[in-house]
PDB file of N, CA and C in Angstrom:
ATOM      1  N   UNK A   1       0.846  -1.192   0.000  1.00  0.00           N
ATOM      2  CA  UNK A   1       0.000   0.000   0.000  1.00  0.00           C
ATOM      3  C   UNK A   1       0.884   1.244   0.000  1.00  0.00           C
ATOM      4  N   UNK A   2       0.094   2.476  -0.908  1.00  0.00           N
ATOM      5  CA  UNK A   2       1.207   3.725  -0.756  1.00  0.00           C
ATOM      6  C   UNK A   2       0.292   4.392  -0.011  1.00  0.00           C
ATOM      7  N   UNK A   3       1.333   5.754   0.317  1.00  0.00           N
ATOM      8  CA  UNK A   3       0.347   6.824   1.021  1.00  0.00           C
ATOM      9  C   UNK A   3      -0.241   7.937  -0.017  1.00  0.00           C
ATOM     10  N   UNK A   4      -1.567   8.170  -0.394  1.00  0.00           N
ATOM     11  CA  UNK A   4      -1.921   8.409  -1.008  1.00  0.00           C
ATOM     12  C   UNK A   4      -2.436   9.712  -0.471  1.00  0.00           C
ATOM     13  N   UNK A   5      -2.538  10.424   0.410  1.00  0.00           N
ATOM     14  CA  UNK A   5      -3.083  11.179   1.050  1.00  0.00           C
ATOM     15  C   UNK A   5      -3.050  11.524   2.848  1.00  0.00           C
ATOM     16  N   UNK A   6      -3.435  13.083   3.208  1.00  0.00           N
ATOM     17  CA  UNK A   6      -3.282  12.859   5.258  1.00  0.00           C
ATOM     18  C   UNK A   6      -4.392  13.750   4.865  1.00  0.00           C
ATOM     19  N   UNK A   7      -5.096  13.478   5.853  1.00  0.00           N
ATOM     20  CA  UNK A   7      -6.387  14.695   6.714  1.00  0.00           C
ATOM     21  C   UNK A   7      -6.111  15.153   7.197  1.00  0.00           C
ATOM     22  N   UNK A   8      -6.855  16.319   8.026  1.00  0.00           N
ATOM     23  CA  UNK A   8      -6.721  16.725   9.175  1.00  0.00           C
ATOM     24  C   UNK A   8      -8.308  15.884  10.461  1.00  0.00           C
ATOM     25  N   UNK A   9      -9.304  15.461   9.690  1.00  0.00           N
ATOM     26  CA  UNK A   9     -10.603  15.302   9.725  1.00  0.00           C
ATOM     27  C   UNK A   9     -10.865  13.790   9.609  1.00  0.00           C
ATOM     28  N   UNK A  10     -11.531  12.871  10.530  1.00  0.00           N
ATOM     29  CA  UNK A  10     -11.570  11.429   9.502  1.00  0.00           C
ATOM     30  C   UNK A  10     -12.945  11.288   8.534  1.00  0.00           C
ATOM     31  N   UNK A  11     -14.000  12.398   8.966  1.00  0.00           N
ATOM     32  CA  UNK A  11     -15.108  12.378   7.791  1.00  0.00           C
ATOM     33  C   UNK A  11     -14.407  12.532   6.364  1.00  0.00           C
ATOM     34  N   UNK A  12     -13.336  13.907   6.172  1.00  0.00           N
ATOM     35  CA  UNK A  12     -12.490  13.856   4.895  1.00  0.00           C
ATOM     36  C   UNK A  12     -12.369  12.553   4.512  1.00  0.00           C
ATOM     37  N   UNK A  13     -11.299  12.082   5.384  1.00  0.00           N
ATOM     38  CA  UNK A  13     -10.843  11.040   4.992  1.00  0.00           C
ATOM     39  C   UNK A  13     -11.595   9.810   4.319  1.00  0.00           C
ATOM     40  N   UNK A  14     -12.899   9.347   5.077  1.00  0.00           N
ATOM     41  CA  UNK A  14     -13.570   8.324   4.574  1.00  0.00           C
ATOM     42  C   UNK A  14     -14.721   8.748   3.225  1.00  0.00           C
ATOM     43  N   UNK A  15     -14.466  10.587   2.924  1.00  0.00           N
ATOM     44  CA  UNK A  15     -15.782  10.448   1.963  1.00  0.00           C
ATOM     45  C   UNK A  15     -14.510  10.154   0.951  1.00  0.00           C
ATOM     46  N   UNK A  16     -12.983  10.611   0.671  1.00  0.00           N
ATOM     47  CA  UNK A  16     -12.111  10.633  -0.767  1.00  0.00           C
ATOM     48  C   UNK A  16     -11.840   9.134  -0.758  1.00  0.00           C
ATOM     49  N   UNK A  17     -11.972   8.194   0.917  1.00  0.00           N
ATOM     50  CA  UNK A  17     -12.679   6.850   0.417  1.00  0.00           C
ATOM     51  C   UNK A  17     -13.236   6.277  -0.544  1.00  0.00           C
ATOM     52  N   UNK A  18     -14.072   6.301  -0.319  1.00  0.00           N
ATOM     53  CA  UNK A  18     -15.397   5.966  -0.643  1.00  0.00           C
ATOM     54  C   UNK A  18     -15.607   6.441  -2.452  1.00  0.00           C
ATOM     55  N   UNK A  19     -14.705   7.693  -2.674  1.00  0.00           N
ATOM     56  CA  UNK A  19     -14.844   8.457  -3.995  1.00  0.00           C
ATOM     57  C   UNK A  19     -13.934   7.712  -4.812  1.00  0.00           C
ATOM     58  N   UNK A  20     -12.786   6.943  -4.169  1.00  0.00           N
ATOM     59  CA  UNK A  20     -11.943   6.293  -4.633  1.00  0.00           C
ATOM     60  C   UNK A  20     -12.288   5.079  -4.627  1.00  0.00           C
ATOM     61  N   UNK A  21     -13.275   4.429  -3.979  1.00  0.00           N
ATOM     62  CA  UNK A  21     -13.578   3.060  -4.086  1.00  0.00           C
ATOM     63  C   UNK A  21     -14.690   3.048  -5.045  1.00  0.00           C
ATOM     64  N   UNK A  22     -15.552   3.895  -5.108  1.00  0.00           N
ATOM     65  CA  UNK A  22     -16.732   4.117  -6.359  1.00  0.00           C
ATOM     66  C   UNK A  22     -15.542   4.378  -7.747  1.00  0.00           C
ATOM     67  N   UNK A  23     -14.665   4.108  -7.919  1.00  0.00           N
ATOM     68  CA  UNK A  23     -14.001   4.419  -8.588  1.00  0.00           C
ATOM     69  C   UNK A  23     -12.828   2.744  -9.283  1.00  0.00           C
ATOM     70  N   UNK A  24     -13.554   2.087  -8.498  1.00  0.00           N
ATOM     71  CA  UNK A  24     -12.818   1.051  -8.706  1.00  0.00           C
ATOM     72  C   UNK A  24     -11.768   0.752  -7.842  1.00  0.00           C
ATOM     73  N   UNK A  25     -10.970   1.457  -7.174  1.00  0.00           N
ATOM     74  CA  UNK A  25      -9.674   1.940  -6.437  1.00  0.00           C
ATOM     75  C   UNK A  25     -10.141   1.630  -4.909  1.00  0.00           C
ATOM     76  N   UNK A  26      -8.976   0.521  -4.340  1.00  0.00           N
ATOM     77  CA  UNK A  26      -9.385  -0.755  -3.180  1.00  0.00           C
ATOM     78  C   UNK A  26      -8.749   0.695  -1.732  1.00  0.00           C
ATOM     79  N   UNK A  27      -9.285   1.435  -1.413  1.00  0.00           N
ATOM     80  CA  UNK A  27      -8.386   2.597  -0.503  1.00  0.00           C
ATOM     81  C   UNK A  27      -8.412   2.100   1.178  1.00  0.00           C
ATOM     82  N   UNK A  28      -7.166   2.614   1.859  1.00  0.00           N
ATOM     83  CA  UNK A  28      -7.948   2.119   3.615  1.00  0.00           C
ATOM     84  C   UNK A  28      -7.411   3.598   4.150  1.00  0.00           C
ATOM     85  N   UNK A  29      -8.455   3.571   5.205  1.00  0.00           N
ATOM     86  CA  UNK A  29      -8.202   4.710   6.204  1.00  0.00           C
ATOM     87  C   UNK A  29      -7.377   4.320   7.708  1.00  0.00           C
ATOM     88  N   UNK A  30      -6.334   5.123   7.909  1.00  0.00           N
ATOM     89  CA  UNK A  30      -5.840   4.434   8.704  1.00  0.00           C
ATOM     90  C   UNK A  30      -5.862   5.506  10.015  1.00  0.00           C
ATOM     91  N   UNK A  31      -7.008   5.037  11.007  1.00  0.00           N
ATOM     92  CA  UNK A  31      -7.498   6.335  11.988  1.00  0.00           C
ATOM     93  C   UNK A  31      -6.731   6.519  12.504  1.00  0.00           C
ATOM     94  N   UNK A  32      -6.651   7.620  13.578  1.00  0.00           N
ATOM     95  CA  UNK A  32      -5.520   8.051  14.569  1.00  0.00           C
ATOM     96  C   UNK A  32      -6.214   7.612  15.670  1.00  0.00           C
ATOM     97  N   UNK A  33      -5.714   7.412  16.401  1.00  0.00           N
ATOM     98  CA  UNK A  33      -5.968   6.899  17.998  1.00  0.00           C
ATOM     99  C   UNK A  33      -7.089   8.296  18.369  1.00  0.00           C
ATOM    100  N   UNK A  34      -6.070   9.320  18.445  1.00  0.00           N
ATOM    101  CA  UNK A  34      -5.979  11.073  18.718  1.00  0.00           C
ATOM    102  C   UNK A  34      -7.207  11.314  18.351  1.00  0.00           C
ATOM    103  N   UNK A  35      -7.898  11.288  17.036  1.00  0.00           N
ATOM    104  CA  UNK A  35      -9.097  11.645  16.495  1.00  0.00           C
ATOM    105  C   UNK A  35     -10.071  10.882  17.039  1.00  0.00           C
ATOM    106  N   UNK A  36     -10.330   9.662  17.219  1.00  0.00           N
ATOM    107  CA  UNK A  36     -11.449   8.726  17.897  1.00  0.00           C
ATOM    108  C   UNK A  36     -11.545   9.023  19.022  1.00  0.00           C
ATOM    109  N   UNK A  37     -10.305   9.914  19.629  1.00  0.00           N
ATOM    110  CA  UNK A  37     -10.554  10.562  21.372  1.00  0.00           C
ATOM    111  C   UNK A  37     -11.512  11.529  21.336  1.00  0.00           C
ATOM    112  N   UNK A  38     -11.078  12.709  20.477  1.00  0.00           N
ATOM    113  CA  UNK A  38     -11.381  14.065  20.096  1.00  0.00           C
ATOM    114  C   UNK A  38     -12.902  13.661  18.972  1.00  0.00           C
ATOM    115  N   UNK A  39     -13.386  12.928  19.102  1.00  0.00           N
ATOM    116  CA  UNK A  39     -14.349  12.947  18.191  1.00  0.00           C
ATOM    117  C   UNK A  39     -14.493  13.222  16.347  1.00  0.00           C
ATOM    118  N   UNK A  40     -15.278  14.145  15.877  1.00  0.00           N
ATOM    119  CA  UNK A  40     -14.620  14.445  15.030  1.00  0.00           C
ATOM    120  C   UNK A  40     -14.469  16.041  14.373  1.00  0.00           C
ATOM    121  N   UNK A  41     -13.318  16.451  15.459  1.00  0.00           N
ATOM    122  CA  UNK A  41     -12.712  17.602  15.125  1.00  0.00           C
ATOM    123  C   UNK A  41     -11.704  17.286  14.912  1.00  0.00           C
ATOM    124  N   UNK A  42     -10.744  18.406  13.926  1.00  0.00           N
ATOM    125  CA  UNK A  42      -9.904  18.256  13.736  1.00  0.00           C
ATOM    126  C   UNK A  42      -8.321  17.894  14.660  1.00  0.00           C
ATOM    127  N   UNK A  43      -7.378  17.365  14.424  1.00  0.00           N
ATOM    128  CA  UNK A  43      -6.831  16.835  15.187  1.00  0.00           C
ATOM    129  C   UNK A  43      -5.612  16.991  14.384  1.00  0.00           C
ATOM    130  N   UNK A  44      -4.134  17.257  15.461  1.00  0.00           N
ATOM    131  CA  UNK A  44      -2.992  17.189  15.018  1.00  0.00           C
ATOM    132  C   UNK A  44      -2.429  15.777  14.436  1.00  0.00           C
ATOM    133  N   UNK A  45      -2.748  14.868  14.702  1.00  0.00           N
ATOM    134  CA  UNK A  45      -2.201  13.488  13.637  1.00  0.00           C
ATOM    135  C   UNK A  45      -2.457  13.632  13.036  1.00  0.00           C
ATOM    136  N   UNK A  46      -1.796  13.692  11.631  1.00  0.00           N
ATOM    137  CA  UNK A  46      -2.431  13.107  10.277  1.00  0.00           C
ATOM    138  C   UNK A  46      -3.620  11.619   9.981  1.00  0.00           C
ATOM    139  N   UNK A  47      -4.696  11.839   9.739  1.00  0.00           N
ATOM    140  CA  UNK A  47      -4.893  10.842   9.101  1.00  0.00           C
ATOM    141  C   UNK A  47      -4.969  10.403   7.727  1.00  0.00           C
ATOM    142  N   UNK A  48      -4.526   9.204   7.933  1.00  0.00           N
ATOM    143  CA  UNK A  48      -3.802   9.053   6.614  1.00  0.00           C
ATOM    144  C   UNK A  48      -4.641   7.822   5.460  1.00  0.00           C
ATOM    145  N   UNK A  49      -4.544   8.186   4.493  1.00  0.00           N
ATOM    146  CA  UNK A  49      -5.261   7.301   2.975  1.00  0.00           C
ATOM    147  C   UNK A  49      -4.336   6.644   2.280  1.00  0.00           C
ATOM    148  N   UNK A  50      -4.646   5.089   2.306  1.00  0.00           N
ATOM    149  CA  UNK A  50      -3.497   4.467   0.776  1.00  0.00           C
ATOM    150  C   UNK A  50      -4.322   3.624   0.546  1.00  0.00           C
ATOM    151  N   UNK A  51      -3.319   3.510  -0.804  1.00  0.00           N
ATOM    152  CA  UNK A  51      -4.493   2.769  -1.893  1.00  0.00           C
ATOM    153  C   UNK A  51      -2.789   2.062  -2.607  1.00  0.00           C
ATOM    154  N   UNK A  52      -3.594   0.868  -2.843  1.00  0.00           N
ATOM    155  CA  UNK A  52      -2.549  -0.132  -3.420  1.00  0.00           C
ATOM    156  C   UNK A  52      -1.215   0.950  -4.674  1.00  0.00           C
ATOM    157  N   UNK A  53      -0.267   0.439  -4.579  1.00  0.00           N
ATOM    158  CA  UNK A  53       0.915   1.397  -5.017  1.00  0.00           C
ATOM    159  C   UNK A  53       0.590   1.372  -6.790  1.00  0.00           C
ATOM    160  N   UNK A  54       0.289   0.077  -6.870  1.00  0.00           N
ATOM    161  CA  UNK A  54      -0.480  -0.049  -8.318  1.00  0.00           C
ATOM    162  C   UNK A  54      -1.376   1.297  -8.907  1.00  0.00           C
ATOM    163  N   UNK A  55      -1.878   1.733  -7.880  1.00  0.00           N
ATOM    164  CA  UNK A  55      -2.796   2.454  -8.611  1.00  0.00           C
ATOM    165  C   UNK A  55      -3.186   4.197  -7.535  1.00  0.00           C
ATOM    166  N   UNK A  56      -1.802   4.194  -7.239  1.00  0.00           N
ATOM    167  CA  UNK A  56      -1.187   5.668  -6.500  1.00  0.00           C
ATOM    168  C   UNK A  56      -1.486   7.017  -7.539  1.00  0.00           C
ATOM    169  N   UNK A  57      -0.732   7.006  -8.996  1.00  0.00           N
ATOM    170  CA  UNK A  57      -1.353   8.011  -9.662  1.00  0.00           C
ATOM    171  C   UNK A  57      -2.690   8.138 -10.285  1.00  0.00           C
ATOM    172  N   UNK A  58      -2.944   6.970 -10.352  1.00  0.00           N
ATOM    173  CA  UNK A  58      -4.320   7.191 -10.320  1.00  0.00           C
ATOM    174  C   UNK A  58      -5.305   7.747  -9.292  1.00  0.00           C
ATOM    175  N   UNK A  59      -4.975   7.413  -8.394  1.00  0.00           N
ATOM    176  CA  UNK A  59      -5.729   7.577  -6.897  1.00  0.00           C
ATOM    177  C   UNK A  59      -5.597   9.020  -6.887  1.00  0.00           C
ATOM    178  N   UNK A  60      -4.137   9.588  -7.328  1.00  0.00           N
ATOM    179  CA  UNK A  60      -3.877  10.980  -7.006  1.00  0.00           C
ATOM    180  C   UNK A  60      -4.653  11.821  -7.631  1.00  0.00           C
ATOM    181  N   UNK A  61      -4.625  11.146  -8.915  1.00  0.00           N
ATOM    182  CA  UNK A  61      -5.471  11.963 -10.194  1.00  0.00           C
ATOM    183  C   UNK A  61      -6.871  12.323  -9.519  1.00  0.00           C
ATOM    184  N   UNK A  62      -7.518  11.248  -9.289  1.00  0.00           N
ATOM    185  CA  UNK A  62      -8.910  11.753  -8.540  1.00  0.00           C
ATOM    186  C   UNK A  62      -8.884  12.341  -7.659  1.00  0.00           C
ATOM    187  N   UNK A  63      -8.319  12.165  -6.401  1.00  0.00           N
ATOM    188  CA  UNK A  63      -8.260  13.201  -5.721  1.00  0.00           C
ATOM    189  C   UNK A  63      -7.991  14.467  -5.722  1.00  0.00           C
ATOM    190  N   UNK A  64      -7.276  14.783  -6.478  1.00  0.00           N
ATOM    191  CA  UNK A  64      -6.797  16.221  -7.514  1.00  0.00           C
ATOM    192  C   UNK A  64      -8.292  16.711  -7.969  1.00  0.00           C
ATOM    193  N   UNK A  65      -8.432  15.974  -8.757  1.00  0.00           N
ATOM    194  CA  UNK A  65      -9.745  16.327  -9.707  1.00  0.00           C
ATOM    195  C   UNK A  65     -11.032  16.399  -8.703  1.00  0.00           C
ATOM    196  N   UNK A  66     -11.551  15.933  -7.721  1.00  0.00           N
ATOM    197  CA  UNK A  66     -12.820  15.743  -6.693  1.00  0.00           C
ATOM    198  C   UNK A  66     -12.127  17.083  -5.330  1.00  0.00           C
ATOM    199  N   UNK A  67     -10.764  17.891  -6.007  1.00  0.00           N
ATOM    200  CA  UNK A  67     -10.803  18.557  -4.743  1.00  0.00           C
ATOM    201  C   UNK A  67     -10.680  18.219  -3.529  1.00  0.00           C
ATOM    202  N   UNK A  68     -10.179  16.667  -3.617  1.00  0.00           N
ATOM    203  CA  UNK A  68      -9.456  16.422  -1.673  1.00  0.00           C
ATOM    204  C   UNK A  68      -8.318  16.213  -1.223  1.00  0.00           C
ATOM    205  N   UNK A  69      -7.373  16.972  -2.645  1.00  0.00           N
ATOM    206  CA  UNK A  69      -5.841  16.837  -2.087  1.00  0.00           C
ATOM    207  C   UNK A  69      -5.592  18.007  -2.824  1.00  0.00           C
TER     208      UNK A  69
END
């Protein structure tokens, strides 16, 4: 898996999910401890998005294009 992306937010995180998996593209969210404390406000860990390395510029491309990177 590459890193394809960080949040600040894990709602971010799981909708460029979800935009990437409607997309064909297998993505995981990998929560922060920090954020599941704090609910969901923003939070100093990154949370972070990857999607198989296979298909990284692709992944990027959409996210570029849908405005979540």
């Amino acid at each position: 898996m590459a890193l394809a992306a960080c949040f600040s937010a894990e709602p971010e995180a799981y909708l460029a999910q979800g935009m990437l998996e409607d997309n064909g593209i297998t993505a995981y969210v990998e929560a922060n401890s920090m954020a599941t404390l704090y609910g969901a406000g923003s939070t100093w860990a990154p949370i972070k998005l990857f999607v198989p390395a296979a298909d990284l510029t692709r992944a990027m491309d959409l996210l570029k294009e849908h405005g979540d990177i």
